[in-house]
N, C-alpha and C. Protein backbone atom coordinates (compact mmCIF):
# COMPACT_ATOMS: atom_id res chain seq x y z
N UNK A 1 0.84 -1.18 0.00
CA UNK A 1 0.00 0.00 0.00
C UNK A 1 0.89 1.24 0.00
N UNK A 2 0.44 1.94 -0.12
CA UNK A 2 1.55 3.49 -0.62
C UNK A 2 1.51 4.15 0.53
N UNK A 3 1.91 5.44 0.74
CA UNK A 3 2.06 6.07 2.42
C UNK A 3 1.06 6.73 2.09
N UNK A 4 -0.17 7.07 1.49
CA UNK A 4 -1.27 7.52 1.81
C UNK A 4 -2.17 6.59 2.62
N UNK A 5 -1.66 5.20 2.58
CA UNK A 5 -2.47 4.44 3.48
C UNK A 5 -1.41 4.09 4.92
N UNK A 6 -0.45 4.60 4.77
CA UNK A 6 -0.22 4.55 6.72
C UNK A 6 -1.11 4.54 6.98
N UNK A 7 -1.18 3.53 7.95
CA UNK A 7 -1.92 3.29 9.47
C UNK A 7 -3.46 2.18 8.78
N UNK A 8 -2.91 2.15 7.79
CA UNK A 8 -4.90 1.13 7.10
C UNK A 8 -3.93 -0.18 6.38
N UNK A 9 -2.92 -0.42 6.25
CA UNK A 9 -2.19 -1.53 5.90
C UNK A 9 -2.71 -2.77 6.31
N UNK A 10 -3.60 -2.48 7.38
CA UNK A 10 -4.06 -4.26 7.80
C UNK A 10 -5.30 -4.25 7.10
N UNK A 11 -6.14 -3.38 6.41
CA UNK A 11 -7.25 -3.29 5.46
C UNK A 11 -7.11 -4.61 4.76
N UNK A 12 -5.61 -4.40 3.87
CA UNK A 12 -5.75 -5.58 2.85
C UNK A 12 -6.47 -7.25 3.24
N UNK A 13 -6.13 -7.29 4.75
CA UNK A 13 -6.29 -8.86 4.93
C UNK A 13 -7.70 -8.84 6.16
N UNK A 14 -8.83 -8.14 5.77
CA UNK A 14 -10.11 -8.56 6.84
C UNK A 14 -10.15 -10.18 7.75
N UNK A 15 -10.26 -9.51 9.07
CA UNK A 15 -10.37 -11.21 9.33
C UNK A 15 -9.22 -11.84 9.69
N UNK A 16 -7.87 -11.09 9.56
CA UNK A 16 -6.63 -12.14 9.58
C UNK A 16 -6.49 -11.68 11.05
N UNK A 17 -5.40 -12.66 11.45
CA UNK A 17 -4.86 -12.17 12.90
C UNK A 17 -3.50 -12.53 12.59
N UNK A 18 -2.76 -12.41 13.69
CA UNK A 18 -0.93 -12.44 13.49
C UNK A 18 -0.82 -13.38 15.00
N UNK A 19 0.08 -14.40 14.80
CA UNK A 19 0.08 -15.26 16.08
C UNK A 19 0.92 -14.29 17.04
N UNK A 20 0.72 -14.57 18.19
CA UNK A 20 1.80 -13.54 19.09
C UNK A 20 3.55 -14.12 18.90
N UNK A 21 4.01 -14.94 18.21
CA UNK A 21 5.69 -14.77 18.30
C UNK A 21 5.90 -14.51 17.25
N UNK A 22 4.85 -14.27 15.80
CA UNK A 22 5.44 -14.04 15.08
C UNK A 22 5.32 -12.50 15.33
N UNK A 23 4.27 -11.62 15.97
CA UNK A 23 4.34 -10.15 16.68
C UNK A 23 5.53 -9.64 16.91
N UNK A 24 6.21 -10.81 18.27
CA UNK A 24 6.86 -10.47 19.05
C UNK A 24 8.14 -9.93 18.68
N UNK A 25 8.50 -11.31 16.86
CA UNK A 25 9.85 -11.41 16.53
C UNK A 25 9.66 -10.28 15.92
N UNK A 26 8.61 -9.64 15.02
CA UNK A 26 8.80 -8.71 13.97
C UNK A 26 8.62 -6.79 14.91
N UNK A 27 7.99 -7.13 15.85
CA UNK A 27 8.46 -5.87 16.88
C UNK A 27 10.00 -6.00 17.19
N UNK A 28 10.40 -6.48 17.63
CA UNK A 28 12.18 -6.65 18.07
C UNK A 28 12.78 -5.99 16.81
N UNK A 29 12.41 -6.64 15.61
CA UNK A 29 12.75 -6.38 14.52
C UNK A 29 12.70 -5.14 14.01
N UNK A 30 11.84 -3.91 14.49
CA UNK A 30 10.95 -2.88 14.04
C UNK A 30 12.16 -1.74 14.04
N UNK A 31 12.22 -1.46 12.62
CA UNK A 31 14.15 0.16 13.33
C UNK A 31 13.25 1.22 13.35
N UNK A 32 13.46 1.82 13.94
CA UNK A 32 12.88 3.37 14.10
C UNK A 32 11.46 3.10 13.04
N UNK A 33 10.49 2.61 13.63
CA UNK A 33 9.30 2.94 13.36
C UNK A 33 8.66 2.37 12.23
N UNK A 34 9.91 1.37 11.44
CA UNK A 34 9.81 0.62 10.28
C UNK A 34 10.33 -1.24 10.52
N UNK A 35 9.87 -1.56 9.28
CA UNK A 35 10.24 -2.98 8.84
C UNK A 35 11.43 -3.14 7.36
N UNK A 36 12.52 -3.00 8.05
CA UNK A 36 13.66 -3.15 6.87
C UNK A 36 13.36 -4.26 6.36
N UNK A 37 13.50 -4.60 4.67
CA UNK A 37 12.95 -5.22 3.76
C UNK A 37 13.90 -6.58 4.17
N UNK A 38 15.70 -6.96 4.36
CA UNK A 38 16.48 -7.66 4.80
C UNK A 38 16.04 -8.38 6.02
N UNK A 39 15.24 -7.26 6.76
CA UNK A 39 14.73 -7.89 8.80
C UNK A 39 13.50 -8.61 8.04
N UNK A 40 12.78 -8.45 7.33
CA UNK A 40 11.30 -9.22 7.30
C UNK A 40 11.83 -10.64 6.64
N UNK A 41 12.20 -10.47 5.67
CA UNK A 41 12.83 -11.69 5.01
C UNK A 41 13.68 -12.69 6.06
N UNK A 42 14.59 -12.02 6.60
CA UNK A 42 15.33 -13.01 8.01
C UNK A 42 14.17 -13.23 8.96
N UNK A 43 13.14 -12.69 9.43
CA UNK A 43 12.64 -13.47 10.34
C UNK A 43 11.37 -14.57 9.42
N UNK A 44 11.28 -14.13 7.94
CA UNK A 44 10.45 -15.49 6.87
C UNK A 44 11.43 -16.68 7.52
N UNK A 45 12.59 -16.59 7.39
CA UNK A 45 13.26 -17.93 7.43
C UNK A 45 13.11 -18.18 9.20
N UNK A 46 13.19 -17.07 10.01
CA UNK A 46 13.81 -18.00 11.48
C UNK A 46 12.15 -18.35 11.85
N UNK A 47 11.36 -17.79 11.55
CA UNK A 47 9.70 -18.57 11.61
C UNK A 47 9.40 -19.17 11.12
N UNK A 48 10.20 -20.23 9.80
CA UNK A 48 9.58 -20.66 9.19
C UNK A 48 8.10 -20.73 8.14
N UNK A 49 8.02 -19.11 7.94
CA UNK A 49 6.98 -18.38 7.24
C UNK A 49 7.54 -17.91 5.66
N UNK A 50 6.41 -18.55 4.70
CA UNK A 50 6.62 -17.31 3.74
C UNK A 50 7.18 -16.11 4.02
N UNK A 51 7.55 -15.19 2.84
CA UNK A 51 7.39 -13.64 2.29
C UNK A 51 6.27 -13.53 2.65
N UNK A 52 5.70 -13.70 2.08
CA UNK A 52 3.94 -13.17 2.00
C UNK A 52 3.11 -13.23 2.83
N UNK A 53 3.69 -14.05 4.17
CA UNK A 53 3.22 -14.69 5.25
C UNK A 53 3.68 -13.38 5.95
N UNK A 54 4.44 -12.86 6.36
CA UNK A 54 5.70 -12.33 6.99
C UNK A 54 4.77 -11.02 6.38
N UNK A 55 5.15 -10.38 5.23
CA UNK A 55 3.97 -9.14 4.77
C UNK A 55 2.83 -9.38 5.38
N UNK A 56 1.83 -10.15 5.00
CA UNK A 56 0.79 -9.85 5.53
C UNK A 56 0.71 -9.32 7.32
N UNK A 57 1.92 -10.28 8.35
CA UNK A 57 1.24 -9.70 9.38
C UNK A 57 2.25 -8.09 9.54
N UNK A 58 3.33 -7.88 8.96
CA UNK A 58 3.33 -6.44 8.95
C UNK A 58 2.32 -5.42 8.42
N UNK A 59 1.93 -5.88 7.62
CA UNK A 59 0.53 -5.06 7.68
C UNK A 59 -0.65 -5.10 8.37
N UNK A 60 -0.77 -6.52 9.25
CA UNK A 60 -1.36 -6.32 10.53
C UNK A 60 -1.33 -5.52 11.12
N UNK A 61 0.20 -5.15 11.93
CA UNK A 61 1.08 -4.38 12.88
C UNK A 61 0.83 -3.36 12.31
N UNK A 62 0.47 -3.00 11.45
CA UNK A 62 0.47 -1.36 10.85
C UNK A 62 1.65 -1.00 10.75
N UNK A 63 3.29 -2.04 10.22
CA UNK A 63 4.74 -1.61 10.32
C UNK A 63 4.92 -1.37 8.43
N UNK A 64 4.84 0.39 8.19
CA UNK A 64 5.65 -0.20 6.92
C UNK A 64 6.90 -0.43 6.85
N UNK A 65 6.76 -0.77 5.41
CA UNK A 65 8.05 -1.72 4.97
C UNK A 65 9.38 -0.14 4.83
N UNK A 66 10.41 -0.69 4.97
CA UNK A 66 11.65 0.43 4.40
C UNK A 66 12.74 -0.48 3.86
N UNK A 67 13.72 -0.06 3.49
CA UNK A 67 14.37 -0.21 2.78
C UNK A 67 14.68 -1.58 1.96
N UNK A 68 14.15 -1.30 0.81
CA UNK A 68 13.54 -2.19 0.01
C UNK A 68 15.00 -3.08 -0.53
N UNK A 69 15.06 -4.07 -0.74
CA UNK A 69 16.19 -4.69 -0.99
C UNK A 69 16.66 -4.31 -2.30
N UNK A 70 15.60 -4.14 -3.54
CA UNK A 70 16.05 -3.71 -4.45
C UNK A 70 15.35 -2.12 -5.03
N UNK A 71 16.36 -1.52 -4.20
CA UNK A 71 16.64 -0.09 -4.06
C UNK A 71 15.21 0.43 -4.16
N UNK A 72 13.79 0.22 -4.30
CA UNK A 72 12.62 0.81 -4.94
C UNK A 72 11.78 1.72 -4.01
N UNK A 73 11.94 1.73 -2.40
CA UNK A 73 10.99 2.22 -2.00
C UNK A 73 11.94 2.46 -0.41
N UNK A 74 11.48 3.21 0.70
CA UNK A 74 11.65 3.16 1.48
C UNK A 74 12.89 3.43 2.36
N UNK A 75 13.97 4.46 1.49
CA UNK A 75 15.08 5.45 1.65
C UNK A 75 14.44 6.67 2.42
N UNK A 76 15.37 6.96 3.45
CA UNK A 76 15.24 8.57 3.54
C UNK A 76 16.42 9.02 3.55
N UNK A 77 16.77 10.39 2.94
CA UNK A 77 15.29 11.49 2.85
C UNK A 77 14.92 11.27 1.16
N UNK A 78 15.05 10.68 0.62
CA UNK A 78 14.60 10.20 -0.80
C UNK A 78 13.98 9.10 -0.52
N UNK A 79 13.29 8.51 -1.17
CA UNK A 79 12.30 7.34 -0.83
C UNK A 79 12.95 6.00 -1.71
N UNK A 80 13.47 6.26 -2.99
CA UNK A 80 13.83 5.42 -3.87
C UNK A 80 15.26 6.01 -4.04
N UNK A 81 15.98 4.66 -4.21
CA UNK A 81 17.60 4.92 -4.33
C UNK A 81 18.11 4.55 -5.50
N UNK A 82 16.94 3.72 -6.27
CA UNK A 82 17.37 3.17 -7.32
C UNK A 82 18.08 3.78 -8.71
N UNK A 83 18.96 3.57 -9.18
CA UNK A 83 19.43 4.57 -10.51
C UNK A 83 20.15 3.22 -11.49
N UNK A 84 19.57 4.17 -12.60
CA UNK A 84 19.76 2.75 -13.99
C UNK A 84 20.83 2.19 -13.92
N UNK A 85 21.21 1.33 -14.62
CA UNK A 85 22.87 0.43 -14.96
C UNK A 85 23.25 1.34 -16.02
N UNK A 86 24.95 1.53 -15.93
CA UNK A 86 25.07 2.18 -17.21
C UNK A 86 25.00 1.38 -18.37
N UNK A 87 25.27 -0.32 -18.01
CA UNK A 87 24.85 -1.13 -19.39
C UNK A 87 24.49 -2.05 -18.72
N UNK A 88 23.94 -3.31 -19.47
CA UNK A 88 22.97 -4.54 -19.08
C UNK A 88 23.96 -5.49 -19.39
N UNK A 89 24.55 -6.81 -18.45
CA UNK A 89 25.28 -7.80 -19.82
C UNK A 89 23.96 -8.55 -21.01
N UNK A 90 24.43 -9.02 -21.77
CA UNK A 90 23.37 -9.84 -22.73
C UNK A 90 22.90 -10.98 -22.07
N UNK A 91 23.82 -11.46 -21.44
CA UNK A 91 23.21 -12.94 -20.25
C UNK A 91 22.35 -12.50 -19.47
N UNK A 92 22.23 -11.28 -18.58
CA UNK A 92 21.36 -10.76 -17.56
C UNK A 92 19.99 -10.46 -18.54
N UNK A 93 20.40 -9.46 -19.52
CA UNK A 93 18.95 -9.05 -19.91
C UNK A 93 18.51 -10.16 -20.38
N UNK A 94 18.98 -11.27 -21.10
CA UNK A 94 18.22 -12.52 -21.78
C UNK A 94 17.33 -13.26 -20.38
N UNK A 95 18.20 -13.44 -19.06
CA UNK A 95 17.98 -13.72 -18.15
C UNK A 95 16.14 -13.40 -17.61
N UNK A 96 16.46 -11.89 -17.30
CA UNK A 96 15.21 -10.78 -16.92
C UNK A 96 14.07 -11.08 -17.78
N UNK A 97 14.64 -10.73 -18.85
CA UNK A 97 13.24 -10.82 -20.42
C UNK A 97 12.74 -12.36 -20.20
N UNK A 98 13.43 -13.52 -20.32
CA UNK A 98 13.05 -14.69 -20.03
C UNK A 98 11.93 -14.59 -18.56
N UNK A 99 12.18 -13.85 -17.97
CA UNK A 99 11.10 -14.29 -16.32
C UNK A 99 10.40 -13.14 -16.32
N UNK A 100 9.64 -12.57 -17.08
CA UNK A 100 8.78 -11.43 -17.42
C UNK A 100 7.51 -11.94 -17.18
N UNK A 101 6.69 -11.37 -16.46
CA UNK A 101 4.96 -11.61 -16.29
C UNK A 101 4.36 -10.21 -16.87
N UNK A 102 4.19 -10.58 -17.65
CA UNK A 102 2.97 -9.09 -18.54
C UNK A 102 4.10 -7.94 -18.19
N UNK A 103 4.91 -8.33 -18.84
CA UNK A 103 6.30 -7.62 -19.10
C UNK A 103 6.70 -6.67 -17.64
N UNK A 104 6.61 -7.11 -17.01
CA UNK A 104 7.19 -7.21 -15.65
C UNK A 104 7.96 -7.99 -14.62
N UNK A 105 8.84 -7.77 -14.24
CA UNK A 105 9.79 -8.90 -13.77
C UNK A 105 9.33 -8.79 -12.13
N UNK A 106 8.55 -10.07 -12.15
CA UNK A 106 8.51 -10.59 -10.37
C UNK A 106 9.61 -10.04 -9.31
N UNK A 107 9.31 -9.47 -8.10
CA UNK A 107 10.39 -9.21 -7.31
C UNK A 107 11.33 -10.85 -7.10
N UNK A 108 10.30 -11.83 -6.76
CA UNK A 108 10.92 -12.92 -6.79
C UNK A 108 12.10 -13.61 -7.58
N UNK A 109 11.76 -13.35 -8.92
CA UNK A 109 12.52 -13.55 -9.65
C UNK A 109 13.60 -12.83 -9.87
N UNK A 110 13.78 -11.78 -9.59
CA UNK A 110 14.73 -10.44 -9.37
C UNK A 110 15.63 -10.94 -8.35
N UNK A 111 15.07 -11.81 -7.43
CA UNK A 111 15.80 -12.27 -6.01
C UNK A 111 16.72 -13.52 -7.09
N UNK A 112 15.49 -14.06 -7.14
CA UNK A 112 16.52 -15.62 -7.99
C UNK A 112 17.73 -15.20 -8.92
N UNK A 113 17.69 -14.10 -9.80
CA UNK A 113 18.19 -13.73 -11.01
C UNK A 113 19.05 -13.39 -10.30
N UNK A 114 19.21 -12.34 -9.14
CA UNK A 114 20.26 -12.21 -8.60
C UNK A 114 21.47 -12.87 -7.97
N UNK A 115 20.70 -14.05 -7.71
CA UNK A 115 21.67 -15.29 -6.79
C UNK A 115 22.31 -16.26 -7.73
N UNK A 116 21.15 -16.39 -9.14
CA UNK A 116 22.28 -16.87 -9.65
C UNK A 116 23.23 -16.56 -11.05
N UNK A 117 23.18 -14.89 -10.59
CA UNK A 117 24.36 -14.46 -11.21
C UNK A 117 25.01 -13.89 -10.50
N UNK A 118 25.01 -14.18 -8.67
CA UNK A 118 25.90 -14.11 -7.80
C UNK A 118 25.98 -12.09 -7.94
N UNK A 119 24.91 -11.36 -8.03
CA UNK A 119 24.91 -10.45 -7.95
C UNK A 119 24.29 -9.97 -6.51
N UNK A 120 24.63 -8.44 -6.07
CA UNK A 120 23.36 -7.67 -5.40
C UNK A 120 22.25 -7.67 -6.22
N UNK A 121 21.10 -7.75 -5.15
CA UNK A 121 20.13 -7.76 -5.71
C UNK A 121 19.46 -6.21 -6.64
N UNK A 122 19.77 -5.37 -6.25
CA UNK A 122 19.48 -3.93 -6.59
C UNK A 122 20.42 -3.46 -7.84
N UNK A 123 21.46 -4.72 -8.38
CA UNK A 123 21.98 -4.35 -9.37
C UNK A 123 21.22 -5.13 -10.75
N UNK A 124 20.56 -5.99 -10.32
CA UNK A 124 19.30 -6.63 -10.72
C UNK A 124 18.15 -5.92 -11.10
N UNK A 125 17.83 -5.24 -10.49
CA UNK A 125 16.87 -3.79 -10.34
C UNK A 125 17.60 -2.70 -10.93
N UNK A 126 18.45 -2.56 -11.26
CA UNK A 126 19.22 -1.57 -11.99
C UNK A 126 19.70 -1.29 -13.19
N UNK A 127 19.49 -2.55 -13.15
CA UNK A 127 19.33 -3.18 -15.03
C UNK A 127 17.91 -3.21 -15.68
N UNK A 128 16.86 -3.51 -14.25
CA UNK A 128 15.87 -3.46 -15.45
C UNK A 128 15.39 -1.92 -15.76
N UNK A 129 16.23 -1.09 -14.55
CA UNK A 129 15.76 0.67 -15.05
C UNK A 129 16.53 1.11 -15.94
N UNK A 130 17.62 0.15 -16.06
CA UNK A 130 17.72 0.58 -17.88
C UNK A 130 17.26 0.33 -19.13
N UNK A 131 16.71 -0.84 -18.74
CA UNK A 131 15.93 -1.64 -19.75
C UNK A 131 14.44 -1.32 -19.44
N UNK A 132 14.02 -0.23 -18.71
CA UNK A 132 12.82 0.24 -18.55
C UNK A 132 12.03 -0.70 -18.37
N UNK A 133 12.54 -1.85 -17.58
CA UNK A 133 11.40 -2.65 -17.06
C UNK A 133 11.38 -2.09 -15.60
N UNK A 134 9.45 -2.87 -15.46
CA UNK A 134 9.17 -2.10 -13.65
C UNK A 134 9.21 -3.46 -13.05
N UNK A 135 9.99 -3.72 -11.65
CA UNK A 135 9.63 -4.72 -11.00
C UNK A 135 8.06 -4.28 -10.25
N UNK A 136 7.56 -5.98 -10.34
CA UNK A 136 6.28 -5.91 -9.86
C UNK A 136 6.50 -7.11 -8.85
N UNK A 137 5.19 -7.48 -7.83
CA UNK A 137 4.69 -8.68 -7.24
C UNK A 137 5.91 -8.35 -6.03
N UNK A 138 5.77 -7.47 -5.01
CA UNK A 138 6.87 -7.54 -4.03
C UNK A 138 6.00 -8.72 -3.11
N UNK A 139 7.67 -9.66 -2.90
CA UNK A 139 7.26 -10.62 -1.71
C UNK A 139 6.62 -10.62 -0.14
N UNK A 140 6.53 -9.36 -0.28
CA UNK A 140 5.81 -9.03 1.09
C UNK A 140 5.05 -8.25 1.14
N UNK A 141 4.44 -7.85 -0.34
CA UNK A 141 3.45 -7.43 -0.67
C UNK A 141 3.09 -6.13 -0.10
N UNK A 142 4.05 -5.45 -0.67
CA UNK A 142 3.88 -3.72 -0.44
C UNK A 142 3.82 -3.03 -1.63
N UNK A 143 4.08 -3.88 -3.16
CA UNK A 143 3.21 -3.64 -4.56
C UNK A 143 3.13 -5.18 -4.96
């Protein structure tokens, strides 16, 4: 949800609840007033929860998300850090274009693409803002 919906983030899921340790771990977790995109993902694995599992109850908590792994959202005092590649290799873009959904590259796949070309992930994301692709489908579902 975008920061016009601070504080209505648990809208998306009517009806849901958040068990209390997974609360507990993702409060501990909370930096100044946020959910770093790296902290939500580490506590998916130490709970044994999805991404999406893990999003949804931050948007329980009413915690948005910050600093997005691949550079897109959640910088201050700029919000987005992201800036194009000055070039693409031909293996990466064949890579990207190959895992396109309605010509959009999955954050997921942005994760995979990254690991296995042993890259940062945001240089992944940096290629497709040169190649004017938009990542879509964030794993914790904040687009």
């Amino acid at each position: 949800m975008a920061r016009k919906d601070k504080g209505h983030f648990g809208a998306k899921h009517p009806g849901a609840s958040v068990r209390k340790e997974v609360a507990e771990l993702l409060k501990m977790k909370e930096t100044d007033g946020a959910m770093p995109c790296p902290l939500a993902f580490q506590a998916a694995v130490e709970l044994s929860l999805t991404p999406a599992e893990i999003g949804q109850a931050i948007d329980l908590l009413e915690i948005p998300i910050s600093r997005c792994q691949l550079g897109l959202f959640g910088y201050s005092p700029v919000s987005r850090i992201l800036q194009p590649a000055e070039s693409v290799p031909e293996d990466l873009e064949a890579a990207i274009r190959t895992a396109l959904s309605d010509g959009r590259l999955p954050c997921a796949d942005a994760f995979r693409i990254a690991r296995d070309f042993k890259l940062a992930k945001i240089r992944v994301s940096s290629a497709c803002e040169k190649l004017r692709i938009k990542i879509s489908a964030c794993q914790l579902g904040a687009f």
